[in-house]
PDB file of N, CA and C in Angstrom:
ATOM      1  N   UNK A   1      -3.576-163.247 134.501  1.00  0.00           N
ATOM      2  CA  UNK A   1      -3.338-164.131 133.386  1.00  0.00           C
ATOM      3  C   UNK A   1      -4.596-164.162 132.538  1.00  0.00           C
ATOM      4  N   UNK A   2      -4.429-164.105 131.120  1.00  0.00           N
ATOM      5  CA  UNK A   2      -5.294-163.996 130.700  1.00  0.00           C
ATOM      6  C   UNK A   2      -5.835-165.441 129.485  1.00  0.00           C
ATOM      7  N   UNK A   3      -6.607-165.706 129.492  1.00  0.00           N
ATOM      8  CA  UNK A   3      -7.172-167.223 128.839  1.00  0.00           C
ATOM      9  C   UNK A   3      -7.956-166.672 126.981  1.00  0.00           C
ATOM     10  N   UNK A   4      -7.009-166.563 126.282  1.00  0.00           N
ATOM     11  CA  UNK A   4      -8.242-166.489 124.927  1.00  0.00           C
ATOM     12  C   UNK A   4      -9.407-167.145 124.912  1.00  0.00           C
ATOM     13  N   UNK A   5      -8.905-168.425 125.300  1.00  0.00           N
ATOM     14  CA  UNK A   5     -10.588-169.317 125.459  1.00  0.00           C
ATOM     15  C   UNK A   5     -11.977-168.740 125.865  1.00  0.00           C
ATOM     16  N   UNK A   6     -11.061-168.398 126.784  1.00  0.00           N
ATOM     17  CA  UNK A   6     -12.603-167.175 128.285  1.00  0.00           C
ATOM     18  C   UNK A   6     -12.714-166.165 128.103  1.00  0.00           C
ATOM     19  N   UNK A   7     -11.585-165.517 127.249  1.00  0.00           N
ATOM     20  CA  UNK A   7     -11.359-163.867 126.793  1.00  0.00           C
ATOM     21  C   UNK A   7     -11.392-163.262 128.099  1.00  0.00           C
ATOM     22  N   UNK A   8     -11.085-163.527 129.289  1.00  0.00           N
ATOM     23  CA  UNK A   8     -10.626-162.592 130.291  1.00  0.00           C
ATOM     24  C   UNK A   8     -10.104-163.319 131.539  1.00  0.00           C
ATOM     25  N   UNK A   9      -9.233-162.330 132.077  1.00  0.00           N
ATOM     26  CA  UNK A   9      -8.580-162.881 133.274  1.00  0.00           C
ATOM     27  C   UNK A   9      -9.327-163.032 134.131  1.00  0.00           C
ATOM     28  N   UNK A  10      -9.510-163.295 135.622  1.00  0.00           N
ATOM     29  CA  UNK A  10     -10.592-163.617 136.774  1.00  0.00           C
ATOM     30  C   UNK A  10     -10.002-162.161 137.157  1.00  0.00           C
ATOM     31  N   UNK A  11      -8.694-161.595 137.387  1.00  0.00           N
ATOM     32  CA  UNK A  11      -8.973-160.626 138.171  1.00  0.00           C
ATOM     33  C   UNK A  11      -9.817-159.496 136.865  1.00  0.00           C
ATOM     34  N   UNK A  12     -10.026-159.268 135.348  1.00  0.00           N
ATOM     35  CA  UNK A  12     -10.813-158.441 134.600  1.00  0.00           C
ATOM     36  C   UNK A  12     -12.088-158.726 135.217  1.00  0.00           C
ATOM     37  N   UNK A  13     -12.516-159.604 135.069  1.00  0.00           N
ATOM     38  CA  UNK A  13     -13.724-160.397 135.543  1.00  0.00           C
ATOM     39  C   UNK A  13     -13.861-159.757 136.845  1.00  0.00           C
ATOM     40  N   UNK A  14     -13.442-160.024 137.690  1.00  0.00           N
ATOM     41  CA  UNK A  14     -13.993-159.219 138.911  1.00  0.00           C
ATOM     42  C   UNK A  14     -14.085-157.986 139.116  1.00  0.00           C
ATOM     43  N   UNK A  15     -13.117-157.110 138.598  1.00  0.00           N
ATOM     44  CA  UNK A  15     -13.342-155.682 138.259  1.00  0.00           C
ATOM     45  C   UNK A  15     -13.893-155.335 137.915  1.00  0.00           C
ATOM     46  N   UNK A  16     -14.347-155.893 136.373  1.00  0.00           N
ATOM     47  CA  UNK A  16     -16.044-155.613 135.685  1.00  0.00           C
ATOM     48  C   UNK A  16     -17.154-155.979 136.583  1.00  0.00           C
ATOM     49  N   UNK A  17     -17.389-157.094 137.414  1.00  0.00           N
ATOM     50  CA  UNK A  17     -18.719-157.328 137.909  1.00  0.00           C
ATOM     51  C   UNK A  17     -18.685-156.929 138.933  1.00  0.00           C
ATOM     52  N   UNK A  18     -17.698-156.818 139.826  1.00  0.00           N
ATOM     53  CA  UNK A  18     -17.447-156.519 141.481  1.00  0.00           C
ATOM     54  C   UNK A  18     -17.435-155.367 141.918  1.00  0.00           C
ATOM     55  N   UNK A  19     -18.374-154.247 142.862  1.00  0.00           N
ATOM     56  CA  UNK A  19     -17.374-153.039 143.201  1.00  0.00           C
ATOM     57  C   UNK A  19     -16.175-153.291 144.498  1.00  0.00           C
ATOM     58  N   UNK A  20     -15.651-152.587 144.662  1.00  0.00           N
ATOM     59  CA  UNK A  20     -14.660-152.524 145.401  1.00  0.00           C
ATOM     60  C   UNK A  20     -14.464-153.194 146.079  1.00  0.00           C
ATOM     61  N   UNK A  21     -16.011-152.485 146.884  1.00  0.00           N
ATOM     62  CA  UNK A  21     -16.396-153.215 148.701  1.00  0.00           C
ATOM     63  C   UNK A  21     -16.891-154.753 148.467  1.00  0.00           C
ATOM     64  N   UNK A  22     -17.554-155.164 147.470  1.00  0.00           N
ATOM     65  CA  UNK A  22     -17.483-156.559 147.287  1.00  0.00           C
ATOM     66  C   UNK A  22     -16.538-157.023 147.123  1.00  0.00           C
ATOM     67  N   UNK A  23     -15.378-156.600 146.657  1.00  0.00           N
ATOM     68  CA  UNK A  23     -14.172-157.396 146.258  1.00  0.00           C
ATOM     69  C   UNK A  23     -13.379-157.715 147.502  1.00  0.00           C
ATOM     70  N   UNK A  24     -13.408-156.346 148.449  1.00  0.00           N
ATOM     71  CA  UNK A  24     -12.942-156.103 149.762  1.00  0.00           C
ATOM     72  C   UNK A  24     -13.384-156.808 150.819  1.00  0.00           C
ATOM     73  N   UNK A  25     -14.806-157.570 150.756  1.00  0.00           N
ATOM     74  CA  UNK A  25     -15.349-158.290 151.373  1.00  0.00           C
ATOM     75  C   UNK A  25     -15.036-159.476 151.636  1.00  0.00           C
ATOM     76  N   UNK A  26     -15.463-159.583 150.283  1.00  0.00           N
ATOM     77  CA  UNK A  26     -14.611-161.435 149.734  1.00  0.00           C
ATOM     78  C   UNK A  26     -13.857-161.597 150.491  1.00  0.00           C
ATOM     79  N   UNK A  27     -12.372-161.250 149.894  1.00  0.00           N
ATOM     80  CA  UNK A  27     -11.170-161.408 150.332  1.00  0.00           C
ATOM     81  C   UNK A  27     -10.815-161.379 151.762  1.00  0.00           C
ATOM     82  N   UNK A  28     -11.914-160.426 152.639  1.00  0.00           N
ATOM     83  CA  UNK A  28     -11.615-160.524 154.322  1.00  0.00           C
ATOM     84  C   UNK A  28     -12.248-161.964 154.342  1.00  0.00           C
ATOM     85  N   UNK A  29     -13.144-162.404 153.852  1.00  0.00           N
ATOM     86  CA  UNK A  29     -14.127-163.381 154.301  1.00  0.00           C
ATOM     87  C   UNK A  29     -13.015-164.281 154.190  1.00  0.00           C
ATOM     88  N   UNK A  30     -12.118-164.605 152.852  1.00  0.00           N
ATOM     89  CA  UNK A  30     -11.588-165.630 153.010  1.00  0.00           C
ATOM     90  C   UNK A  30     -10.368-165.465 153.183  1.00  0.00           C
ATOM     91  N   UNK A  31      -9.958-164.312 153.763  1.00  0.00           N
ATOM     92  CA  UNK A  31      -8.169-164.635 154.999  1.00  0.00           C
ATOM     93  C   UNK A  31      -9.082-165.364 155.988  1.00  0.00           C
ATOM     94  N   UNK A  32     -10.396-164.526 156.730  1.00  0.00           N
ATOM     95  CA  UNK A  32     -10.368-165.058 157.894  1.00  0.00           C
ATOM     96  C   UNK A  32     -11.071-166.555 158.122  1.00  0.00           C
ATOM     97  N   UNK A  33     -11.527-167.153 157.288  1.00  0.00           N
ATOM     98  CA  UNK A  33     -11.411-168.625 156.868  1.00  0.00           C
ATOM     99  C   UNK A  33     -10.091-169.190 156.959  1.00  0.00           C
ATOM    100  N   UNK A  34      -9.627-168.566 156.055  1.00  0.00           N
ATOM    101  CA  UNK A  34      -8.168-169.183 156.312  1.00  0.00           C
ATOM    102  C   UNK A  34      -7.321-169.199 157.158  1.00  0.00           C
ATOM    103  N   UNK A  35      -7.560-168.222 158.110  1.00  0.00           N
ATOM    104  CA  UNK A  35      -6.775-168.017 159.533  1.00  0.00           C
ATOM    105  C   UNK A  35      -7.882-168.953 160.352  1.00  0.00           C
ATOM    106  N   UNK A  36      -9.103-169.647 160.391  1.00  0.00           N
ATOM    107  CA  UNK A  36      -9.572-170.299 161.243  1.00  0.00           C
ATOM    108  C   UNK A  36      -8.874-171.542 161.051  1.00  0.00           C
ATOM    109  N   UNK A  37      -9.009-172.017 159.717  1.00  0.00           N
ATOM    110  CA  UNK A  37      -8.537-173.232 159.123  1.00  0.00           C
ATOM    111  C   UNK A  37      -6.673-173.645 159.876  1.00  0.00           C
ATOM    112  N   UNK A  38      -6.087-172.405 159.675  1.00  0.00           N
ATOM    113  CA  UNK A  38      -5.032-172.683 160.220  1.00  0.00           C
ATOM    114  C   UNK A  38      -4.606-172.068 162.066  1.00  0.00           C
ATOM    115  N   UNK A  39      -5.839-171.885 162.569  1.00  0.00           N
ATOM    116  CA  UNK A  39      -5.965-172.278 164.044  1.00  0.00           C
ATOM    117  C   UNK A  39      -5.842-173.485 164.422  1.00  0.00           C
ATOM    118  N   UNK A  40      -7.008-173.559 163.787  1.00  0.00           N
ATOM    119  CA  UNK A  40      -7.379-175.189 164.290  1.00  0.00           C
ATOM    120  C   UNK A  40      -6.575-175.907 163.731  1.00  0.00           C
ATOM    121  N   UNK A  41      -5.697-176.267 162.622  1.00  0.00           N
ATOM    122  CA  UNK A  41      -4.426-177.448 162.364  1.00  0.00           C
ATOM    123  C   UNK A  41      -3.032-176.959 163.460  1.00  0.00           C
ATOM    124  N   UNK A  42      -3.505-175.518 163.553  1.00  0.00           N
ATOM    125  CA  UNK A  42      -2.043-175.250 164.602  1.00  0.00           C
ATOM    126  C   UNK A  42      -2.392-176.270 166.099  1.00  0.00           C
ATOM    127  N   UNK A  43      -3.904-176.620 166.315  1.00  0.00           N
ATOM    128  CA  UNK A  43      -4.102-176.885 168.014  1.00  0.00           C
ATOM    129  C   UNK A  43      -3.901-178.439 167.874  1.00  0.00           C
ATOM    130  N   UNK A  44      -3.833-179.035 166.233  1.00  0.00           N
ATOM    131  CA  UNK A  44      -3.887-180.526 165.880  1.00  0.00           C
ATOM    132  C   UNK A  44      -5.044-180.851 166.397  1.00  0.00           C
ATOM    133  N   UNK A  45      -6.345-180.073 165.895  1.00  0.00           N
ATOM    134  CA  UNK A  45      -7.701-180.397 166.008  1.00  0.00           C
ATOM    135  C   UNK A  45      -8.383-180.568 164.663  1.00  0.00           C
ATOM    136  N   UNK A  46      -9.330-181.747 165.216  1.00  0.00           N
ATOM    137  CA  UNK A  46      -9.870-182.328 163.509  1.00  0.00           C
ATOM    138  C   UNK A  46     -11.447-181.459 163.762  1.00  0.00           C
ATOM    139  N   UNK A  47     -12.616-181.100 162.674  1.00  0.00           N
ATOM    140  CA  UNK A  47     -13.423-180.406 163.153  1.00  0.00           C
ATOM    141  C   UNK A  47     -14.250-180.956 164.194  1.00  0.00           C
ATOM    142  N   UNK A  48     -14.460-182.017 164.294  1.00  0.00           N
ATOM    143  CA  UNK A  48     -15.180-183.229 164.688  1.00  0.00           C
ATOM    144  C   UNK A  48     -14.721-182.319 166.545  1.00  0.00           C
ATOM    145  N   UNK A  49     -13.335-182.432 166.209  1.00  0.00           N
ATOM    146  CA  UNK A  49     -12.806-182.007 167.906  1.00  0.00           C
ATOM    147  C   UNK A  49     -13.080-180.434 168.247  1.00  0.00           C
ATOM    148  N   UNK A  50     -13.360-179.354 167.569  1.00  0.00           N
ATOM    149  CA  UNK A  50     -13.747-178.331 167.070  1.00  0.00           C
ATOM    150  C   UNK A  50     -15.332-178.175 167.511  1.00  0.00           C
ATOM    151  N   UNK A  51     -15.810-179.140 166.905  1.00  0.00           N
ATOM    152  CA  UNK A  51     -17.184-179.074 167.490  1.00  0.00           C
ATOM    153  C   UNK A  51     -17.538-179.797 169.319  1.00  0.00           C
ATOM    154  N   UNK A  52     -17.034-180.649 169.658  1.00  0.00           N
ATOM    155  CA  UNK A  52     -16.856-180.844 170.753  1.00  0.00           C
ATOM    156  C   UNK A  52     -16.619-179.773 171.774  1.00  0.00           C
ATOM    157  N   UNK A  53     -15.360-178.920 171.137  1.00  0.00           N
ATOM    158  CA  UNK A  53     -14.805-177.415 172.237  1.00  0.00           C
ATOM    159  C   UNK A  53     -16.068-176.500 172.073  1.00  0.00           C
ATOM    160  N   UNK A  54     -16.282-176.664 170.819  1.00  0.00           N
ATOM    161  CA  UNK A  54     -17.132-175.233 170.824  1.00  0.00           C
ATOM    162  C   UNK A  54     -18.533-175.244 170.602  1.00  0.00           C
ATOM    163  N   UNK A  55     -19.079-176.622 171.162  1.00  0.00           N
ATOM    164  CA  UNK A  55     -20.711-176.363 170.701  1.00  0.00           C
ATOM    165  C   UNK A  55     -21.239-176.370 169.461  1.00  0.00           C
ATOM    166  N   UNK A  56     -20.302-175.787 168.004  1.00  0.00           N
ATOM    167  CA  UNK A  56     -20.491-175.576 166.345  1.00  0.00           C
ATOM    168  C   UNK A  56     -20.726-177.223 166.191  1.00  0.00           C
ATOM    169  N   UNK A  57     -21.988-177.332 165.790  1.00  0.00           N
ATOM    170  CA  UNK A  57     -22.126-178.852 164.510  1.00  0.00           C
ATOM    171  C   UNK A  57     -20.686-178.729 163.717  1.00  0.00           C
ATOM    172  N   UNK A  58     -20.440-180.311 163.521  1.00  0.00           N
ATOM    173  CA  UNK A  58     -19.130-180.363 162.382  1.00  0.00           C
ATOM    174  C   UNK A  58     -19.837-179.741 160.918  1.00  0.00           C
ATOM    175  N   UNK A  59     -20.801-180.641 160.279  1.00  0.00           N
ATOM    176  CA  UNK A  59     -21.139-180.084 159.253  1.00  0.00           C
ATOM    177  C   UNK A  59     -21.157-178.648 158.989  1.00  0.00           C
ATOM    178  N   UNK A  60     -21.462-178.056 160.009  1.00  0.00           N
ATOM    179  CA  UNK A  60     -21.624-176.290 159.928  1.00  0.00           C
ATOM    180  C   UNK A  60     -20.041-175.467 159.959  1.00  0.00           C
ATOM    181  N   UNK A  61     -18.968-176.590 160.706  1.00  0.00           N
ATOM    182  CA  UNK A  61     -17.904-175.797 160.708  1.00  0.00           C
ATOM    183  C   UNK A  61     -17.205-176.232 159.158  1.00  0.00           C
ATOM    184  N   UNK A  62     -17.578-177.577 158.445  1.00  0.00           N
ATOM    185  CA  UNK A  62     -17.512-177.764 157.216  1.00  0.00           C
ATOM    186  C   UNK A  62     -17.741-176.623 156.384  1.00  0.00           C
ATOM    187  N   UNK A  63     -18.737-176.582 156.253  1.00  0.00           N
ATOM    188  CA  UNK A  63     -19.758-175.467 154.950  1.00  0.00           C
ATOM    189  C   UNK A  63     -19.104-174.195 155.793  1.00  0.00           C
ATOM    190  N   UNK A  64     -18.408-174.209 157.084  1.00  0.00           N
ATOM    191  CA  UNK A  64     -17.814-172.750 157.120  1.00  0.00           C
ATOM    192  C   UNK A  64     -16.680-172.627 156.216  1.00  0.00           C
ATOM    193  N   UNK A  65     -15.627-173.715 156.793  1.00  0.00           N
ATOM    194  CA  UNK A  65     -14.298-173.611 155.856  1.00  0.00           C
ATOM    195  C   UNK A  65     -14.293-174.070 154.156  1.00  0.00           C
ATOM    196  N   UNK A  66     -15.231-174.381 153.991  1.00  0.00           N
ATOM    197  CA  UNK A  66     -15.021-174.629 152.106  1.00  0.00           C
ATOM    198  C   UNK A  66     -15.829-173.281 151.879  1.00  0.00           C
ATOM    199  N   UNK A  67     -16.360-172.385 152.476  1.00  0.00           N
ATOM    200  CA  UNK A  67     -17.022-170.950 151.642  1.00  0.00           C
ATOM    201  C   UNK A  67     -18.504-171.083 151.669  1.00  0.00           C
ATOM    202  N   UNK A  68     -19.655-172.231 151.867  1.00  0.00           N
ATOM    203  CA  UNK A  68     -20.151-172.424 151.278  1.00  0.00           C
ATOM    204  C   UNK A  68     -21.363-171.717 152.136  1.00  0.00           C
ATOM    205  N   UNK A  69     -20.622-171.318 153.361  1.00  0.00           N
ATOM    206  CA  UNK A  69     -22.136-170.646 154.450  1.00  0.00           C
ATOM    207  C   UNK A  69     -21.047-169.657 155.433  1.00  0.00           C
ATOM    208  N   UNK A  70     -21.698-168.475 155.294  1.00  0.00           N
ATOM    209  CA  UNK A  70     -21.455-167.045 155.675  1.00  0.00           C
ATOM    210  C   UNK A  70     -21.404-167.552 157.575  1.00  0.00           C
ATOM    211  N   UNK A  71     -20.586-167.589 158.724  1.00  0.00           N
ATOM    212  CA  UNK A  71     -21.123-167.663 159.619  1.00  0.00           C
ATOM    213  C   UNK A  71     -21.480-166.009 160.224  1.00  0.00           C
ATOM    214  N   UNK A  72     -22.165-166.155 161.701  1.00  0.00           N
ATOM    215  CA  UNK A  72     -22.634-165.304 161.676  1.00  0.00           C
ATOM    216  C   UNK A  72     -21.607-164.595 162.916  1.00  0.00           C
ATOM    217  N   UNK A  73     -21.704-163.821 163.756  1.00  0.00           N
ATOM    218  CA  UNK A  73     -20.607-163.701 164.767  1.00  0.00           C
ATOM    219  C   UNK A  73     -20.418-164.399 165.807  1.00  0.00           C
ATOM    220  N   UNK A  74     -21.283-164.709 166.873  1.00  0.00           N
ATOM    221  CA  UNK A  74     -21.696-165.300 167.508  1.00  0.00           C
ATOM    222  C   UNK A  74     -20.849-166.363 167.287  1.00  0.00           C
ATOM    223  N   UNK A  75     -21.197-166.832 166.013  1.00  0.00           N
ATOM    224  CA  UNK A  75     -20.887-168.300 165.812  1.00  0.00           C
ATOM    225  C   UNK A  75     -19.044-168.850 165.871  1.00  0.00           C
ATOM    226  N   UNK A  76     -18.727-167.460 164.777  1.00  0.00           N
ATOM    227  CA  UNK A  76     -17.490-167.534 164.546  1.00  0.00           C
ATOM    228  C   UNK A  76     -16.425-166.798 166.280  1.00  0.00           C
ATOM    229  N   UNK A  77     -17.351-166.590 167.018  1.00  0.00           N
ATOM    230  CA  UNK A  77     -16.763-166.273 168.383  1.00  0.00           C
ATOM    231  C   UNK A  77     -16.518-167.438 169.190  1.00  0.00           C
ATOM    232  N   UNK A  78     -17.687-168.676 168.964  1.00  0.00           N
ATOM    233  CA  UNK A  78     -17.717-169.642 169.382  1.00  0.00           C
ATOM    234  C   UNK A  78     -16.561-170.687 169.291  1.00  0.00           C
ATOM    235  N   UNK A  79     -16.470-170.309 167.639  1.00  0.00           N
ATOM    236  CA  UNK A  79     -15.223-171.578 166.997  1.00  0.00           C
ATOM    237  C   UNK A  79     -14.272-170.612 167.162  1.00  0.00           C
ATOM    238  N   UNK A  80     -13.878-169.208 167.639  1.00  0.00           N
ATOM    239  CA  UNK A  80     -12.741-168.647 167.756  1.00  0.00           C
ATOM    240  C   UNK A  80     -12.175-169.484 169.361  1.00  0.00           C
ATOM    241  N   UNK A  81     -12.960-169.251 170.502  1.00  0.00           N
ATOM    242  CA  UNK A  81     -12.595-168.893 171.791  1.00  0.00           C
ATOM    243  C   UNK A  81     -11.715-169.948 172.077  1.00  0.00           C
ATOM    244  N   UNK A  82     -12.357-171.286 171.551  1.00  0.00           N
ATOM    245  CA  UNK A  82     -11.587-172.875 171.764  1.00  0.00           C
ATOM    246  C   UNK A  82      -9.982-172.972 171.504  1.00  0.00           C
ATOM    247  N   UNK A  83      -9.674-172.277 170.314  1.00  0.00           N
ATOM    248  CA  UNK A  83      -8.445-171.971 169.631  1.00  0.00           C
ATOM    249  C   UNK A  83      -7.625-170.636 170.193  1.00  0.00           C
ATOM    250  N   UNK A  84      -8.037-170.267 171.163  1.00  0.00           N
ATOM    251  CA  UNK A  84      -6.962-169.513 171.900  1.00  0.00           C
ATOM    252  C   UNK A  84      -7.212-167.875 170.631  1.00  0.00           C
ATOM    253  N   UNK A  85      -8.080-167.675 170.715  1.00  0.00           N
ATOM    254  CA  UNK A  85      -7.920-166.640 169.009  1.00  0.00           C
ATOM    255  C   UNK A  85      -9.473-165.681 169.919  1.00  0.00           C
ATOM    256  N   UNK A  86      -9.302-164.364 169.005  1.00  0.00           N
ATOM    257  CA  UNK A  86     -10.573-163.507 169.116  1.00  0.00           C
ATOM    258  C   UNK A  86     -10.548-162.685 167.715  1.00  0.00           C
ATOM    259  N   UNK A  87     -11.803-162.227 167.683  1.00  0.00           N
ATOM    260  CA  UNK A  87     -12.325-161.095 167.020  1.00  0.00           C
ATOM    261  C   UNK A  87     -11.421-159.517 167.010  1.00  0.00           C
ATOM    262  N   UNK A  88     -10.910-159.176 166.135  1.00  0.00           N
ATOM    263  CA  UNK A  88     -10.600-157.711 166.546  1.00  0.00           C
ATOM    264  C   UNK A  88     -10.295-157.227 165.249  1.00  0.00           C
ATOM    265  N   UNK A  89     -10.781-155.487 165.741  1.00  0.00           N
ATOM    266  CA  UNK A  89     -11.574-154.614 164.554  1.00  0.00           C
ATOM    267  C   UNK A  89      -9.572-153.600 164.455  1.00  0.00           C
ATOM    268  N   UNK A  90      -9.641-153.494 163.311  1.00  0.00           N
ATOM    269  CA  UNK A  90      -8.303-153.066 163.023  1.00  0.00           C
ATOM    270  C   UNK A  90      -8.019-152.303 161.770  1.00  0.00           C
ATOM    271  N   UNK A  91      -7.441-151.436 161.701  1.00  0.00           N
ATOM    272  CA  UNK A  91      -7.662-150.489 160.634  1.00  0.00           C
ATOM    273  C   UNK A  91      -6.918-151.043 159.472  1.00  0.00           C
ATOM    274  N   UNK A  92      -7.480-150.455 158.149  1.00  0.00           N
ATOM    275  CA  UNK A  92      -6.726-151.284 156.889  1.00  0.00           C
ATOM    276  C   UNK A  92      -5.411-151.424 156.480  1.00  0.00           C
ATOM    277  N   UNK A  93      -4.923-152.299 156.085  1.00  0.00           N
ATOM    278  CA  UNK A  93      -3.508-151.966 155.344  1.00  0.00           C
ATOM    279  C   UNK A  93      -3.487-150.955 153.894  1.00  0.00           C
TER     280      UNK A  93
END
């Protein structure tokens, strides 16, 4: 969609500034946010209870799910294991 106001769409916008693999990045970063986010509402866990299972500060599992801090693996293995969930490497669609 494109905005006269802004003179470009977000997806022009990202094409111009983004290469690929950044764009490709992003977007894994935030399915798999979004597949944590909807772990944890599937177990009817608040983060607060999240951090309890898994050792993760709430604040840190916060600033995980709004985007605002990259976790690292370790970490995101930590807040996986509680939720019945793992890590796995899988070829592209």
């Amino acid at each position: 969609m494109s905005n006269s106001a802004i003179g470009q769409s977000w997806d022009e916008f990202e094409k111009e500034f983004y290469t690929p693999e950044e764009i490709a990045e992003s977007n894994l970063r935030v399915a798999l946010i979004g597949e944590l986010i909807k772990a944890r509402n599937e177990k009817g866990l608040t983060q607060r209870d999240l951090e309890t299972l898994s050792g993760v500060k709430q604040p840190i599992i916060a600033r995980i799910e709004t985007g605002k801090s990259i976790p690292q693996v370790s970490t995101l293995i930590k807040l996986l294991v509680p939720l019945g969930k793992t890590l796995a490497i899988v070829p592209n669609k």
